[in-house]
PDB file of N, CA and C in Angstrom:
ATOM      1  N   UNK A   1     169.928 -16.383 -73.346  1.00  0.00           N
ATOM      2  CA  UNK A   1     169.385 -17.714 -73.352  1.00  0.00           C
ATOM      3  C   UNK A   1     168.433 -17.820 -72.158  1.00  0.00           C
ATOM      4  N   UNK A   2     167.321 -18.426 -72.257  1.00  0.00           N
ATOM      5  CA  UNK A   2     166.155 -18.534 -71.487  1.00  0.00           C
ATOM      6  C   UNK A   2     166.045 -19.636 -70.462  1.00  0.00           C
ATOM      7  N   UNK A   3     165.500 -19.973 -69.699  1.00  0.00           N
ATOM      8  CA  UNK A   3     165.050 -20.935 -68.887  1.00  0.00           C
ATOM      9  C   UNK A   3     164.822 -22.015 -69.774  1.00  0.00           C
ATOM     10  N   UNK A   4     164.085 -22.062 -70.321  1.00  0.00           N
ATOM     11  CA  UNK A   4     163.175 -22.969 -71.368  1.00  0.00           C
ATOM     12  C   UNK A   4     164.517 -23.689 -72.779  1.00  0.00           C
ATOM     13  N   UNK A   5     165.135 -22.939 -72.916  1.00  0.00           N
ATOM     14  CA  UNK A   5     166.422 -23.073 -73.805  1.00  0.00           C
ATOM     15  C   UNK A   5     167.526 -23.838 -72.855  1.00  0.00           C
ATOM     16  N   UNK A   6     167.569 -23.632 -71.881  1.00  0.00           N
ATOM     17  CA  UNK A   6     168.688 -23.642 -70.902  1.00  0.00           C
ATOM     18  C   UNK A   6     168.500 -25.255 -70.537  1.00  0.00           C
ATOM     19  N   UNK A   7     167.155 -25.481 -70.230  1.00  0.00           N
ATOM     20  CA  UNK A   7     166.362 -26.910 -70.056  1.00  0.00           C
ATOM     21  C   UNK A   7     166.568 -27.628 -70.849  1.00  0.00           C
ATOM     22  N   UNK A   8     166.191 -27.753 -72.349  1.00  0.00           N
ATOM     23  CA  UNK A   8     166.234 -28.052 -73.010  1.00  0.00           C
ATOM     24  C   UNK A   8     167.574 -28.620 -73.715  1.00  0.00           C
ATOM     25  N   UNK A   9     168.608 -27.508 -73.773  1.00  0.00           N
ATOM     26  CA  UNK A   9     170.109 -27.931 -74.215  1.00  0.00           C
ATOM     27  C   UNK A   9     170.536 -28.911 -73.091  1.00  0.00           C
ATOM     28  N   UNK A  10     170.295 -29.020 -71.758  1.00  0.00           N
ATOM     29  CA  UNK A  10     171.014 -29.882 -70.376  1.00  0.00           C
ATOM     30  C   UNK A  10     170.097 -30.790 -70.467  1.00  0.00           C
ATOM     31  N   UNK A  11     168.886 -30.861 -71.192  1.00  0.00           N
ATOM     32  CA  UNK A  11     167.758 -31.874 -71.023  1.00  0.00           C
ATOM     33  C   UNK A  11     167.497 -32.214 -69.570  1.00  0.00           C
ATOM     34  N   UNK A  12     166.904 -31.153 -69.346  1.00  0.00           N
ATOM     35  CA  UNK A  12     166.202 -31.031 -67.735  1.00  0.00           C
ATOM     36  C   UNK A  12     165.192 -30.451 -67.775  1.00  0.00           C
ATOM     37  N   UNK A  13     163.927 -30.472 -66.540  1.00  0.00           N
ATOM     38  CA  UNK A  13     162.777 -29.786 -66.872  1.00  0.00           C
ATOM     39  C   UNK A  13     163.090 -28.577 -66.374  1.00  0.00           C
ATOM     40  N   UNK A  14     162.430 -27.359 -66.893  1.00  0.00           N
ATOM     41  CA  UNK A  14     162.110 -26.073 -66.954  1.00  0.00           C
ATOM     42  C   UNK A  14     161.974 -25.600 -65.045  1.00  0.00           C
ATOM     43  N   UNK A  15     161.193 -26.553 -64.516  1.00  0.00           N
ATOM     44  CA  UNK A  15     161.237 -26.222 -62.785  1.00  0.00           C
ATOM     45  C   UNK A  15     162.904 -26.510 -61.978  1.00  0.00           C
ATOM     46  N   UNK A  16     163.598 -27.299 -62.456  1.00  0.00           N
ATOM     47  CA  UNK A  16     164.743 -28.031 -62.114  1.00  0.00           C
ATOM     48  C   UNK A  16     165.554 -27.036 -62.113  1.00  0.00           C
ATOM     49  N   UNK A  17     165.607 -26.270 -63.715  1.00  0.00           N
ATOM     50  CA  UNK A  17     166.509 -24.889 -64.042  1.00  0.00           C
ATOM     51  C   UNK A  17     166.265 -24.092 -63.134  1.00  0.00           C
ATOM     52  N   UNK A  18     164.947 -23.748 -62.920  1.00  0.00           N
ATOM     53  CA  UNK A  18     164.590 -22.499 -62.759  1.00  0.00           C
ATOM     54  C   UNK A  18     165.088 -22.555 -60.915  1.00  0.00           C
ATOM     55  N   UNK A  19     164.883 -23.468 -60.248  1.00  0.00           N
ATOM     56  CA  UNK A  19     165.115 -24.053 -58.857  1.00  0.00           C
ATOM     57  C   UNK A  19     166.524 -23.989 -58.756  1.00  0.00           C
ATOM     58  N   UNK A  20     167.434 -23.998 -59.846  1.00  0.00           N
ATOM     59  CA  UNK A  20     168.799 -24.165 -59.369  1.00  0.00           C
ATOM     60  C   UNK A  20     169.033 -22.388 -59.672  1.00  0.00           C
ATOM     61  N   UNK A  21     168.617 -21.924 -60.764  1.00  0.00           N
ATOM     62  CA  UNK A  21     168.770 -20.426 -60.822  1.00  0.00           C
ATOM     63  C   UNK A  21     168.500 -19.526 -59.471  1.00  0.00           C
ATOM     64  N   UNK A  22     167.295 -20.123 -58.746  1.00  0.00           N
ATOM     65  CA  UNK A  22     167.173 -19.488 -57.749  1.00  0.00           C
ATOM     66  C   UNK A  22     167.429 -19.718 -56.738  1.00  0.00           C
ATOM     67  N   UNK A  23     168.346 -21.010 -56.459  1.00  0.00           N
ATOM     68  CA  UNK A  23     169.195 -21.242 -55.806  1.00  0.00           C
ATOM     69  C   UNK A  23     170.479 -20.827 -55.238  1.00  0.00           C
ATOM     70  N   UNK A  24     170.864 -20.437 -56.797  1.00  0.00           N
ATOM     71  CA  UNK A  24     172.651 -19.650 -57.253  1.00  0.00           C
ATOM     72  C   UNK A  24     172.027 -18.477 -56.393  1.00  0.00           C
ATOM     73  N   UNK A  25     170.810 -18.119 -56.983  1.00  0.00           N
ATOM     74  CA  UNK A  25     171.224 -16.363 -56.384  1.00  0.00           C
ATOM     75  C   UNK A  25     170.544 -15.974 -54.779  1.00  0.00           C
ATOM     76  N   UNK A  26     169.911 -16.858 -54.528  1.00  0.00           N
ATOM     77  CA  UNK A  26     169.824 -16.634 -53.465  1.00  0.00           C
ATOM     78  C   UNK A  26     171.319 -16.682 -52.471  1.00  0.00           C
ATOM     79  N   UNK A  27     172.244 -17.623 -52.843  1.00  0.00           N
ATOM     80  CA  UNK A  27     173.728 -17.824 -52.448  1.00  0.00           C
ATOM     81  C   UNK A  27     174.584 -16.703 -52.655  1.00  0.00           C
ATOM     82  N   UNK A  28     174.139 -16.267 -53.591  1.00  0.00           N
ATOM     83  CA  UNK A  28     174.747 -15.003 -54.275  1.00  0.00           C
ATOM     84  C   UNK A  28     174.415 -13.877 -53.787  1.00  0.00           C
ATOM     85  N   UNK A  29     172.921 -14.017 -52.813  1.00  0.00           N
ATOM     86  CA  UNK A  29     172.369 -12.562 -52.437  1.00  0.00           C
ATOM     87  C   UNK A  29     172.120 -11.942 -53.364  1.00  0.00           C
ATOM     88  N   UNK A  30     171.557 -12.318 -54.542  1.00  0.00           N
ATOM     89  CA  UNK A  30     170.953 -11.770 -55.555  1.00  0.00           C
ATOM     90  C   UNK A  30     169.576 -11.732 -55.770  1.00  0.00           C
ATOM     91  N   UNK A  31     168.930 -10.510 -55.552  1.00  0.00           N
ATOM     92  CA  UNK A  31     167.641 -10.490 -55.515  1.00  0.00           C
ATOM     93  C   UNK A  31     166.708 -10.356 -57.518  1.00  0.00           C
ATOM     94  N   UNK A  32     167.563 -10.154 -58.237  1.00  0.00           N
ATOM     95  CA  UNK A  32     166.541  -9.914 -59.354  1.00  0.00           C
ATOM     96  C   UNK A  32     167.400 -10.527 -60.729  1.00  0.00           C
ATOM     97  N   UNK A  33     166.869 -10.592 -61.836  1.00  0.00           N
ATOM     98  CA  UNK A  33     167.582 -11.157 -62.953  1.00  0.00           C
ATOM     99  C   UNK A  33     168.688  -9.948 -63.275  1.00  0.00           C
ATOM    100  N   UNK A  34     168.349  -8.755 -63.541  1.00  0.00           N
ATOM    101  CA  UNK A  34     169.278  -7.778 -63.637  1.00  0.00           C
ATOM    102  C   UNK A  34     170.680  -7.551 -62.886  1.00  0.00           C
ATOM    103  N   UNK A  35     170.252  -7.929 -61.130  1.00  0.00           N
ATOM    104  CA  UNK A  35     171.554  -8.130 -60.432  1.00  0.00           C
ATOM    105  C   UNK A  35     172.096  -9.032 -60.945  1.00  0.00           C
ATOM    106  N   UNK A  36     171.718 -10.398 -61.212  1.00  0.00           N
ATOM    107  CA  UNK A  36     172.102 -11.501 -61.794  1.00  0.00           C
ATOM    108  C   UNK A  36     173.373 -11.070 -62.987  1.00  0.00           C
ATOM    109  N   UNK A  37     172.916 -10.477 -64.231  1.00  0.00           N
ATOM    110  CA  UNK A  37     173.158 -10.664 -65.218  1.00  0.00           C
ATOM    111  C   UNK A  37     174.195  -9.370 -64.706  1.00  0.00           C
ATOM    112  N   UNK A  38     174.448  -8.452 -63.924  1.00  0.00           N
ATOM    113  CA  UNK A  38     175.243  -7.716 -63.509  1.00  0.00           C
ATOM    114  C   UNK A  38     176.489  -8.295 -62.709  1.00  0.00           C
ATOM    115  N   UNK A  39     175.883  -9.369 -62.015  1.00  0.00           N
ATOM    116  CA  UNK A  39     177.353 -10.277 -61.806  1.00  0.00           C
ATOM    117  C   UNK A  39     177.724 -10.736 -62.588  1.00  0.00           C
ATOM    118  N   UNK A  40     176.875 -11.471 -62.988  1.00  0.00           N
ATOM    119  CA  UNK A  40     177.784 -12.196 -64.228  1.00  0.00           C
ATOM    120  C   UNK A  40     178.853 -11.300 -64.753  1.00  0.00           C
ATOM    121  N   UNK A  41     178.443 -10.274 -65.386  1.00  0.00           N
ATOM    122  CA  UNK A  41     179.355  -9.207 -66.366  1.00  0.00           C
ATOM    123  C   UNK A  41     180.610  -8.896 -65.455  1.00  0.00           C
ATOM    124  N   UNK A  42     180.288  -8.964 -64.528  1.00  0.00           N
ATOM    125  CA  UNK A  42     181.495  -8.371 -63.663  1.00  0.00           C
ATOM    126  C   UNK A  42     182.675  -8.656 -63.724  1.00  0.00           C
ATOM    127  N   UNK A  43     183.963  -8.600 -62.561  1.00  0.00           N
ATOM    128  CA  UNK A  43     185.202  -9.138 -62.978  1.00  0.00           C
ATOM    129  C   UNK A  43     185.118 -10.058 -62.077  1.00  0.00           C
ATOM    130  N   UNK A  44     184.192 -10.025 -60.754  1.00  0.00           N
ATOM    131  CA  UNK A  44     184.138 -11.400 -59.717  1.00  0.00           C
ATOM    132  C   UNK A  44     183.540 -12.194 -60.408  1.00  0.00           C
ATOM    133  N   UNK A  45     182.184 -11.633 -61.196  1.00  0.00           N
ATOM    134  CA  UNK A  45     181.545 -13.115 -62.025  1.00  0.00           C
ATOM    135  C   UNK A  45     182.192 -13.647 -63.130  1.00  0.00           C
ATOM    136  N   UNK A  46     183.026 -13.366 -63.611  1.00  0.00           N
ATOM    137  CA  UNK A  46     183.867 -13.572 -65.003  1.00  0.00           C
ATOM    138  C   UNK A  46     184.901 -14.625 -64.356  1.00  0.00           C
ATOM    139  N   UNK A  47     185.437 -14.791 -63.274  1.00  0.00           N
ATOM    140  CA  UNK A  47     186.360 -14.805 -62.140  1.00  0.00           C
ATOM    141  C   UNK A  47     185.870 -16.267 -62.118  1.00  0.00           C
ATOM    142  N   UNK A  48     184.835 -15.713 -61.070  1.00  0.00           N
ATOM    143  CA  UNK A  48     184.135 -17.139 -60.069  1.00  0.00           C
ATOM    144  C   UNK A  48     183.303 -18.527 -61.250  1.00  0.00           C
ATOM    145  N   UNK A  49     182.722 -17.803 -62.209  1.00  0.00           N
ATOM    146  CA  UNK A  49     182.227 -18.824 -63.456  1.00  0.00           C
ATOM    147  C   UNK A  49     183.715 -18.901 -64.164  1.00  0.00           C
ATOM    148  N   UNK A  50     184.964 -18.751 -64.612  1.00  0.00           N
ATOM    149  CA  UNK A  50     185.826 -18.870 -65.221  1.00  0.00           C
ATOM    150  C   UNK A  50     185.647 -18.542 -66.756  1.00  0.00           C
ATOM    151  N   UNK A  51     184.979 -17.068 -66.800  1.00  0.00           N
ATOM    152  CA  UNK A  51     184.592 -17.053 -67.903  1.00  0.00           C
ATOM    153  C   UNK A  51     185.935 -15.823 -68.997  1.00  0.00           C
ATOM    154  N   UNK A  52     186.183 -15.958 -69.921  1.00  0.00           N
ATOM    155  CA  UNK A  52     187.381 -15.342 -70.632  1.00  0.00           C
ATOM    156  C   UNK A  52     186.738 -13.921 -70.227  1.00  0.00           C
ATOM    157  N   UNK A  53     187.689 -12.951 -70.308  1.00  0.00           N
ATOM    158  CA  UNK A  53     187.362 -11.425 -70.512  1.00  0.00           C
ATOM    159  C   UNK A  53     188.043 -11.144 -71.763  1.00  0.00           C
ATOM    160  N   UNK A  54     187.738  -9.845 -72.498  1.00  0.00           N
ATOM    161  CA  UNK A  54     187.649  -9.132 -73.490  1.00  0.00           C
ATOM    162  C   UNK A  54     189.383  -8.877 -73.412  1.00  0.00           C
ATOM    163  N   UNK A  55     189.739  -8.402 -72.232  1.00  0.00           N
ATOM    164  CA  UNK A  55     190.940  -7.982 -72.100  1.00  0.00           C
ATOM    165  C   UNK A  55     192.060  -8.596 -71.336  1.00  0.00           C
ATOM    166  N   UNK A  56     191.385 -10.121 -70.993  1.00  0.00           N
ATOM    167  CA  UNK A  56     192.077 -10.590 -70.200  1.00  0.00           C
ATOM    168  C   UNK A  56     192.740 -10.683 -68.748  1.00  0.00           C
ATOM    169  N   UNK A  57     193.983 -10.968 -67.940  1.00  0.00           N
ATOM    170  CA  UNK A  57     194.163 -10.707 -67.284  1.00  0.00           C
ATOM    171  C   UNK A  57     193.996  -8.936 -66.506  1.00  0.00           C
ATOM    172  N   UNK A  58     194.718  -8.565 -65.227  1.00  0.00           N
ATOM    173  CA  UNK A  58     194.248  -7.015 -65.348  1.00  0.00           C
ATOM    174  C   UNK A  58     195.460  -6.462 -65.596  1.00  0.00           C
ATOM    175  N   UNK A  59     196.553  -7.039 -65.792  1.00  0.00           N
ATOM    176  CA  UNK A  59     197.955  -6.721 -66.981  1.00  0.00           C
ATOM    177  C   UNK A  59     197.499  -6.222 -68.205  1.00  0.00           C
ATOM    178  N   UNK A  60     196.883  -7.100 -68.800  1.00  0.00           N
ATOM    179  CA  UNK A  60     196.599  -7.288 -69.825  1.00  0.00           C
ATOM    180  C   UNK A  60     195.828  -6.086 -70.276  1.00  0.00           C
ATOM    181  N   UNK A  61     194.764  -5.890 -69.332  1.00  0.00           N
ATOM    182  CA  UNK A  61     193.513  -5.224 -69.559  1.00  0.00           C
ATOM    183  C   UNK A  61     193.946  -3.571 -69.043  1.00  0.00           C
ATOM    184  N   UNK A  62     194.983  -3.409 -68.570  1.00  0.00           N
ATOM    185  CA  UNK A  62     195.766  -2.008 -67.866  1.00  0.00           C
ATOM    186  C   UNK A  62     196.174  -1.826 -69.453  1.00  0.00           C
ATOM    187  N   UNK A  63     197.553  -2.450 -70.425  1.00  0.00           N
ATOM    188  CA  UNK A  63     198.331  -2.344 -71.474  1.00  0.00           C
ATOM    189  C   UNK A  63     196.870  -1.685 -72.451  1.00  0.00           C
ATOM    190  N   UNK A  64     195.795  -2.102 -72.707  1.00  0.00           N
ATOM    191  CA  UNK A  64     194.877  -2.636 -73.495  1.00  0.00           C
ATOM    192  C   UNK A  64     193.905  -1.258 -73.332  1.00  0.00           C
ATOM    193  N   UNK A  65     193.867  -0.660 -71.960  1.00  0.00           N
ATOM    194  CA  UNK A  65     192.967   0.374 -71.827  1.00  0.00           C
ATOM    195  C   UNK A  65     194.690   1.466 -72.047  1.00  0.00           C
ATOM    196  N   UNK A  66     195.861   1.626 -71.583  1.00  0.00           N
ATOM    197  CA  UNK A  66     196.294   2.624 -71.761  1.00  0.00           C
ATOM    198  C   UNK A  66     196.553   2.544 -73.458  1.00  0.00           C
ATOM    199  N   UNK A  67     196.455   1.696 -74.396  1.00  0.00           N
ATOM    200  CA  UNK A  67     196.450   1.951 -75.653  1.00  0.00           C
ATOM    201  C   UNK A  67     195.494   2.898 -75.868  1.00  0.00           C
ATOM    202  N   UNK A  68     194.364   2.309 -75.930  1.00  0.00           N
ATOM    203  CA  UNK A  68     193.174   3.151 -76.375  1.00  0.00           C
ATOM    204  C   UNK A  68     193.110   4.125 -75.690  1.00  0.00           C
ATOM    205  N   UNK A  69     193.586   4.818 -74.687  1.00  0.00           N
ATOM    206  CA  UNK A  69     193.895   6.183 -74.242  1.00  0.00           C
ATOM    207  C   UNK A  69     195.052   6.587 -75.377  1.00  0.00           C
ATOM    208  N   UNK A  70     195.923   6.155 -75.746  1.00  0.00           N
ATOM    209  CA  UNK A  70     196.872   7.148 -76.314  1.00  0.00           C
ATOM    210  C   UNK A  70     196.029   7.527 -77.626  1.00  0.00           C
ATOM    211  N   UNK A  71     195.592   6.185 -78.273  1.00  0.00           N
ATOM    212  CA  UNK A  71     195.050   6.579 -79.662  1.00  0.00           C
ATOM    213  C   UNK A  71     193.935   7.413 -79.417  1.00  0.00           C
ATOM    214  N   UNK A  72     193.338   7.951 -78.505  1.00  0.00           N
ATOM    215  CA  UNK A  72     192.497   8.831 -78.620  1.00  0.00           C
ATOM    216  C   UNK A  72     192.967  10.515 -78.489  1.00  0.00           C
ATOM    217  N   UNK A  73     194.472  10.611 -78.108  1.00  0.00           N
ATOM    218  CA  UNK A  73     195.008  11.690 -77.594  1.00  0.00           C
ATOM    219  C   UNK A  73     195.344  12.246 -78.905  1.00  0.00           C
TER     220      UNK A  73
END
């Protein structure tokens, strides 16, 4: 999702977004969209935005990766 999309769904202008985007990452010490989108993915950015993971807790996500190790054995 884009700047321009992002504006649009919050009904804000396009400079407003883009000013708070580069806001976050400057806070973040994030120099480029790629670092960006690399936190995000992460387990601190998944964390700190409260966003679900694939596998859940890291209980969860330990049970979940040693499955798919056995079924591959």
């Amino acid at each position: 999702m884009g700047i321009n999309q992002i504006a649009s769904l919050l009904k804000k202008s396009n400079k407003t977004i883009s000013a708070q985007k580069n806001s976050a990452m400057r806070r973040l010490a994030i120099h480029s969209n790629a670092e960006m989108y690399a936190w995000i993915n992460s387990a601190q950015g998944a964390r700190e935005l409260n966003l679900p993971s694939v596998y859940g807790d890291a209980a969860e996500w330990n049970t979940a990766e040693l499955r798919r190790e056995m079924s591959h054995s």
